[in-house]
Protein backbone atom coordinates (compact mmCIF):
# COMPACT_ATOMS: atom_id res chain seq x y z
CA UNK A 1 105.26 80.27 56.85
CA UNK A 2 102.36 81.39 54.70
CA UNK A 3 99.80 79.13 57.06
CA UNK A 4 95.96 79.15 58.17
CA UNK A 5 95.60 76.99 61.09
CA UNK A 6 92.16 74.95 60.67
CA UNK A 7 89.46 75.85 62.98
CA UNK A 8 88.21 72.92 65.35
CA UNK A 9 85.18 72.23 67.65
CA UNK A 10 85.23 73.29 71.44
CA UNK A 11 88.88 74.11 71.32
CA UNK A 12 88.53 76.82 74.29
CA UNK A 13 86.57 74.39 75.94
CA UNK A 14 89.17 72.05 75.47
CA UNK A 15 91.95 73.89 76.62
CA UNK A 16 89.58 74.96 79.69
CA UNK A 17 89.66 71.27 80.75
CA UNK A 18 92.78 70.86 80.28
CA UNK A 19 94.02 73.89 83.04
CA UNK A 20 91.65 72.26 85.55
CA UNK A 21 92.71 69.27 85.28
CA UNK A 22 88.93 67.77 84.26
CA UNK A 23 90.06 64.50 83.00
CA UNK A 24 86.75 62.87 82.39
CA UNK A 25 85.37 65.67 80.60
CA UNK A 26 88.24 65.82 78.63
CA UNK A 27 88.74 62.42 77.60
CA UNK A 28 85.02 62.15 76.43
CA UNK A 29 85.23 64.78 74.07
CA UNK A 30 88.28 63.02 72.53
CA UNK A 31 87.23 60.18 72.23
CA UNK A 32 84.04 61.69 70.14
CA UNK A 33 87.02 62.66 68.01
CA UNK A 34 85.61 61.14 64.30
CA UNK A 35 89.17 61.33 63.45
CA UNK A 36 90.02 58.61 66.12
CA UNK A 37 87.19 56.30 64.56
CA UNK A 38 89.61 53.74 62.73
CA UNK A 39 88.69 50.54 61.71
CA UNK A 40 90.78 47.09 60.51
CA UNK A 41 90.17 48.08 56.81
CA UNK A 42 92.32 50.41 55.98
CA UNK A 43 94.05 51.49 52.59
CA UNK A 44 97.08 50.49 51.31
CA UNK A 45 97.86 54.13 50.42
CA UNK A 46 97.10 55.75 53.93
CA UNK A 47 99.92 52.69 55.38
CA UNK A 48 102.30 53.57 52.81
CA UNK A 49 101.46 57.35 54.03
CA UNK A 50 103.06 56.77 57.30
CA UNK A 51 106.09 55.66 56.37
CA UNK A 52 107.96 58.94 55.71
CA UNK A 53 107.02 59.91 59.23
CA UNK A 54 109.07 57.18 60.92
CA UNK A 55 112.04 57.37 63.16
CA UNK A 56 113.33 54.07 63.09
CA UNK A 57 114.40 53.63 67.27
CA UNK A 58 117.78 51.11 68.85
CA UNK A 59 118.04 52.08 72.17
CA UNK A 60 118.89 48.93 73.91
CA UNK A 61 121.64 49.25 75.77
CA UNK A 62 123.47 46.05 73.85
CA UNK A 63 122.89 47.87 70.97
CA UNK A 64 126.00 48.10 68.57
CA UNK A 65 127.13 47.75 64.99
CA UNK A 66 124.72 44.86 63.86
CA UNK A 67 121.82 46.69 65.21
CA UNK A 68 122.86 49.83 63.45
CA UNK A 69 123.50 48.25 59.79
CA UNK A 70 120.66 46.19 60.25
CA UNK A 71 118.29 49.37 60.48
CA UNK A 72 119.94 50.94 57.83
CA UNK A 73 119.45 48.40 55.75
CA UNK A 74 115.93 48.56 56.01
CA UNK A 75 115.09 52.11 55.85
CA UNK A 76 113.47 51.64 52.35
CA UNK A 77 110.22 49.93 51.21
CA UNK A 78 109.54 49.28 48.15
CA UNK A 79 105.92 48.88 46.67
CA UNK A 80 104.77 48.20 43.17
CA UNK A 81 108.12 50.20 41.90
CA UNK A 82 107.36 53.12 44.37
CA UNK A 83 110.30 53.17 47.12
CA UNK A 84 109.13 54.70 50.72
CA UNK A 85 111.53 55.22 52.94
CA UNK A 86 111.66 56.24 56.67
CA UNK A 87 112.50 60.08 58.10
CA UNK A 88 115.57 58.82 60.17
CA UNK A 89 117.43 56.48 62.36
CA UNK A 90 117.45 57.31 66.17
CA UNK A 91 120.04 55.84 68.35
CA UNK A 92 122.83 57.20 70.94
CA UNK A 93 125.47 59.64 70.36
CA UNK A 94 128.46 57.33 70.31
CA UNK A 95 126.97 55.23 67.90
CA UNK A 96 126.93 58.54 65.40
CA UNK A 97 130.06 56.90 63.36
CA UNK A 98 128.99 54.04 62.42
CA UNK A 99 125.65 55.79 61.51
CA UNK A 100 127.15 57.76 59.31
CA UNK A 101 128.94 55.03 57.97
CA UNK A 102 126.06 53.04 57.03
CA UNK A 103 123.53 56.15 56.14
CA UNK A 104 125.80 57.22 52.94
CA UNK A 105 124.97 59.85 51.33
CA UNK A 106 122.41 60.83 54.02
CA UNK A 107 119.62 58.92 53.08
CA UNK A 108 117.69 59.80 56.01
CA UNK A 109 118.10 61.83 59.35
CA UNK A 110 120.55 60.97 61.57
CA UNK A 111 118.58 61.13 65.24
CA UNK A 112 120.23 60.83 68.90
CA UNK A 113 119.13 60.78 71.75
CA UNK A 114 121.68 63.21 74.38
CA UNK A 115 122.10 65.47 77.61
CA UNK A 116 120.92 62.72 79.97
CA UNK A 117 118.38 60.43 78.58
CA UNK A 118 116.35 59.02 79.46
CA UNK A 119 116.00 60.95 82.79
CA UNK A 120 117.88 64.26 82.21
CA UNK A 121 119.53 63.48 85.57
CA UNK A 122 123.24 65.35 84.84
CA UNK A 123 124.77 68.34 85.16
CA UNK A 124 123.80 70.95 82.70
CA UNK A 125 127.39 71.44 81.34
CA UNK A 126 128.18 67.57 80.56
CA UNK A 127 124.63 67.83 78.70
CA UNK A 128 126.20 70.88 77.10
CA UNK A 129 129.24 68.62 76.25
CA UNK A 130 127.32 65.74 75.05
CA UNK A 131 124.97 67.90 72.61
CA UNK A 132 128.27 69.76 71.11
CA UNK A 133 129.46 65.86 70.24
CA UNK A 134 126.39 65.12 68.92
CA UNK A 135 126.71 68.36 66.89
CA UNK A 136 130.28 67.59 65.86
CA UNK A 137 129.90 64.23 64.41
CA UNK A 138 126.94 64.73 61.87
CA UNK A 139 123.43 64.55 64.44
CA UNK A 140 120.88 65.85 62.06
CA UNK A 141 118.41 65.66 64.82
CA UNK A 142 118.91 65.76 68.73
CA UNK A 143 116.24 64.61 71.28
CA UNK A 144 116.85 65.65 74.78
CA UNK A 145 114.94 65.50 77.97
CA UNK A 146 112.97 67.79 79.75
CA UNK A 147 114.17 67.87 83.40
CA UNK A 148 111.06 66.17 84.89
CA UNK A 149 112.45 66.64 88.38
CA UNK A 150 113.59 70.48 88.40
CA UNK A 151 109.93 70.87 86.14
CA UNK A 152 107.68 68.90 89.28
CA UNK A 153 109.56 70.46 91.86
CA UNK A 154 108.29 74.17 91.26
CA UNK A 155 111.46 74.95 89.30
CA UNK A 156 110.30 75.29 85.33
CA UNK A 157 112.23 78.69 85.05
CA UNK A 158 115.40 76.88 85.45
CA UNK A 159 114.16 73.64 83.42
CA UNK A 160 113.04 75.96 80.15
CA UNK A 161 116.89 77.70 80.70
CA UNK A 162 118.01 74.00 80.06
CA UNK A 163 116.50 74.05 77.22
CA UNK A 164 116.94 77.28 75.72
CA UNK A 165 120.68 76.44 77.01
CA UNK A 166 120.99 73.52 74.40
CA UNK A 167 119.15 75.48 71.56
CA UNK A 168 121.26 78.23 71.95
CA UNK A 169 124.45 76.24 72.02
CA UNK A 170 123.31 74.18 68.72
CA UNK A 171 122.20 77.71 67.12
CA UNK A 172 125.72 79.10 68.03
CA UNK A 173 127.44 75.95 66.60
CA UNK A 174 125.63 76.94 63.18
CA UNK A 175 124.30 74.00 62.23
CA UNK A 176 120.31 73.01 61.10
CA UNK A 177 120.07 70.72 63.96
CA UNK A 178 116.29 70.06 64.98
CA UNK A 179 115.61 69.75 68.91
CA UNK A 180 113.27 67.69 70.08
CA UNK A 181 112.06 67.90 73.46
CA UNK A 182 110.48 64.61 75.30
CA UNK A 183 108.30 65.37 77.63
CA UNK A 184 107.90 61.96 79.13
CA UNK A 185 104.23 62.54 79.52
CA UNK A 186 103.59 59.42 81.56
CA UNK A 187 105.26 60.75 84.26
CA UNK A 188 103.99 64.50 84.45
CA UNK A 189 100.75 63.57 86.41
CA UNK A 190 98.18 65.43 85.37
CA UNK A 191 96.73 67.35 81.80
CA UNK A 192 97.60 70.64 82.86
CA UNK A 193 101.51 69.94 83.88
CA UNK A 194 101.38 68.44 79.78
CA UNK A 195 99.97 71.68 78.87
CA UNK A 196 102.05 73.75 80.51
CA UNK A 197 105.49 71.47 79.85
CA UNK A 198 104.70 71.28 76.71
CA UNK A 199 104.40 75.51 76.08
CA UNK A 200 107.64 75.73 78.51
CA UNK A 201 109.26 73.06 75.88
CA UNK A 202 107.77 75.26 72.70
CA UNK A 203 109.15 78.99 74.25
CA UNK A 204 112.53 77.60 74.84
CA UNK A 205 113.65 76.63 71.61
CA UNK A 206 112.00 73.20 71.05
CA UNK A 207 111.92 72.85 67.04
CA UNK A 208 109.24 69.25 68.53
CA UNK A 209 107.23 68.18 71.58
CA UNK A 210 107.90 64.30 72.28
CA UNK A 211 105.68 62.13 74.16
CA UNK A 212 108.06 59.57 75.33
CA UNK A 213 111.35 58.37 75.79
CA UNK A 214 109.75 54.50 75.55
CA UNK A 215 111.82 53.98 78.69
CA UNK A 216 108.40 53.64 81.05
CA UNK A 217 105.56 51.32 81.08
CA UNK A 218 103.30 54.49 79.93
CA UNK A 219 104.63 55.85 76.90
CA UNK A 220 102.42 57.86 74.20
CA UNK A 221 98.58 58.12 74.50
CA UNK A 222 95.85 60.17 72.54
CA UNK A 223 95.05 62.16 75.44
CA UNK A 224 98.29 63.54 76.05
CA UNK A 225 99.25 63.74 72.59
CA UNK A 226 96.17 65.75 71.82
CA UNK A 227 96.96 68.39 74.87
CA UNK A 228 100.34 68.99 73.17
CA UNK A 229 98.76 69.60 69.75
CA UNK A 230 96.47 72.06 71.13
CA UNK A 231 99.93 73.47 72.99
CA UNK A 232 101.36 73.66 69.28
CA UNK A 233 97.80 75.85 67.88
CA UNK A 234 98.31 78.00 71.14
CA UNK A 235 101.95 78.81 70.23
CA UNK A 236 101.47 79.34 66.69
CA UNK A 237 98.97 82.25 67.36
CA UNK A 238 101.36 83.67 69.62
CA UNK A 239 104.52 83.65 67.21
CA UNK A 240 103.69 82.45 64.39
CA UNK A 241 105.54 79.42 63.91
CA UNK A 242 103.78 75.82 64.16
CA UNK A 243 106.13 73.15 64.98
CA UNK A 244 106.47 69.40 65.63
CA UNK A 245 105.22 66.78 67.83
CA UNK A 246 106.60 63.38 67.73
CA UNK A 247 104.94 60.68 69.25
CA UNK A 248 106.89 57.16 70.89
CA UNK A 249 106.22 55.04 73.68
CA UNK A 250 105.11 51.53 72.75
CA UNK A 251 103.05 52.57 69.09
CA UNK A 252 103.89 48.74 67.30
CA UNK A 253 100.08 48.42 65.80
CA UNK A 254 99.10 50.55 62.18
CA UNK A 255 95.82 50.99 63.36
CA UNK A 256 97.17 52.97 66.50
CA UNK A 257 99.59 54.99 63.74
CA UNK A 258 96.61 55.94 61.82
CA UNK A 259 94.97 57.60 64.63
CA UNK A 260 97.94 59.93 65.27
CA UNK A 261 98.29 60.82 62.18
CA UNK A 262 94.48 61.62 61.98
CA UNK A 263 94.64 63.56 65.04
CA UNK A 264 97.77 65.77 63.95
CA UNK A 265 95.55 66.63 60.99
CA UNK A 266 92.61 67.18 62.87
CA UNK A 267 94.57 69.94 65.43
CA UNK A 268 97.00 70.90 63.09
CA UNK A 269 96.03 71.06 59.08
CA UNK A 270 95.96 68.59 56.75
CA UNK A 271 97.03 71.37 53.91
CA UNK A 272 100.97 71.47 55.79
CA UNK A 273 103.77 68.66 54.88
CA UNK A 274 103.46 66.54 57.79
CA UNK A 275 107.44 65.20 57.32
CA UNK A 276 108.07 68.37 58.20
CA UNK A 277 105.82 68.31 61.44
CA UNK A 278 104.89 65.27 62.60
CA UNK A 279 107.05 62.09 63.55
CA UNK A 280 106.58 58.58 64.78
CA UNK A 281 109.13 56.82 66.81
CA UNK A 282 108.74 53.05 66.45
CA UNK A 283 110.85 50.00 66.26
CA UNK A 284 108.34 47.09 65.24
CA UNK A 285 105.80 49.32 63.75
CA UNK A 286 107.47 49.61 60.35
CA UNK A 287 107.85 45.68 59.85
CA UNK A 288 104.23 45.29 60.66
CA UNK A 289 103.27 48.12 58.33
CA UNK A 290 105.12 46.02 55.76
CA UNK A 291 103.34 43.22 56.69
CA UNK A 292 100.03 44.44 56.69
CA UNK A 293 100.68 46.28 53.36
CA UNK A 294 101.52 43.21 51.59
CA UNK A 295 98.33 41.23 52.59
């Protein structure tokens, strides 16, 4: 990719923070962030922006064929003859038939969740087994897991060869699939274990960095979100490539979208297409996007 990642203020400072674990420091610098200065009056145009960066989300465990048609009905918004519509439905594997059912002719990205979520608690062959289903019956997009326990127990060699594991088994199937990796952020502890998960997530074959699995009471934050962006500028210089981050966890307010879009552009570029890059996983943010649209 022909790409010129955008300079920002005290990024090695930053980062510096970040590796010893200087939360204070850290968090005052981003929250001097002018990019996180959003107020109630907002334009329409930067709410309808959001909109192709959303993963619409069902992962209740009741969750079967109504739920599924009823998010696939609503993918689309349409605005003074302009139609936005959403990046993808995410849901679990064995609902993939009946998403493909409703989705058509692929309106949007078909998203599961697999191998283990929301803990990443099984063996790594029935995660193997469970990612070549999802690759079988039409997953356009897999989020997985990072093993929080083998990664917090001293073990990350054998939690990125989990990873790398699943990418190489999706590259070997031949498909486009896009891995996400969910870091689960809430429960890593401290800045540097997000910095570091999030580089171990990036090396191994992670096509995105995900906050959350919105299966905790802390789900996505700027803080965290911002140490994986500056994760994604650190691996870029080193190969080249600058890839994903999707953020999830509890984001229902447009105000609170805004600023993660915002930041993305701030760490990342705003001269990149974000649907490529950046993702929001939500289940009641697009209905009050809608609504506060239509005011």
């Amino acid at each position: 990719m022909d790409f010129d990642i955008n300079v920002i203020e005290n990024e090695e400072k930053l980062i510096e923070l970040i590796k010893s674990d200087r939360v204070g420091e850290f968090t005052c610098l981003i929250d001097a962030l002018s990019c996180l200065d959003v107020n109630s009056d907002l334009e329409k145009q930067e709410l309808l922006s959001l909109i192709p960066h959303l993963e619409l989300t069902c992962l209740s465990p009741t969750d079967h064929r109504e739920q599924i048609k009823r998010l696939f009905d609503n993918t689309d918004f349409d605005f003074f003859g302009t139609t936005y519509r959403v990046a993808g439905v995410c849901s679990f594997t064995n609902l993939l038939d009946l998403m493909n059912e409703y989705n058509g002719s692929k309106r949007v990205k078909n998203v599961v969740v697999a191998a283990g979520f929301p803990h990443s608690q099984m063996p790594l062959e029935a995660k193997k087994e469970e990612v070549r289903y999802a690759i079988d019956h039409g997953a356009d997009e897999i989020d997985i897991c990072l093993n929080r326990a083998l990664f917090l127990c001293g073990n990350q060699t054998k939690a990125a060869e989990e990873i790398s594991d699943l990418k190489d088994l999706i590259v070997c199937r031949r498909r486009e699939v896009v891995l996400k990796v969910i870091l689960e952020t809430g429960e890593l502890q401290t800045l540097s274990n997000v910095w570091r998960a999030s580089l171990l997530a990036l090396k191994s074959g992670a096509d995105f960095i995900k906050t959350s699995t919105g299966k905790i009471s802390r789900g996505a934050d700027v803080y965290s979100a911002s140490v994986m962006l500056l994760a994604l500028r650190e691996h870029y210089r080193k190969s080249g490539i600058i890839k994903g981050l999707k953020v999830a966890g509890g984001i229902r307010e447009p105000l609170e979208a805004v600023k993660y879009k915002r930041l993305f552009e701030y760490f990342i570029s705003d001269n990149i297409k974000l649907g490529n890059n950046f993702r929001i996983g939500c289940s009641r943010l697009f209905d009050a996007l809608k609504s506060e649209i239509q005011k």
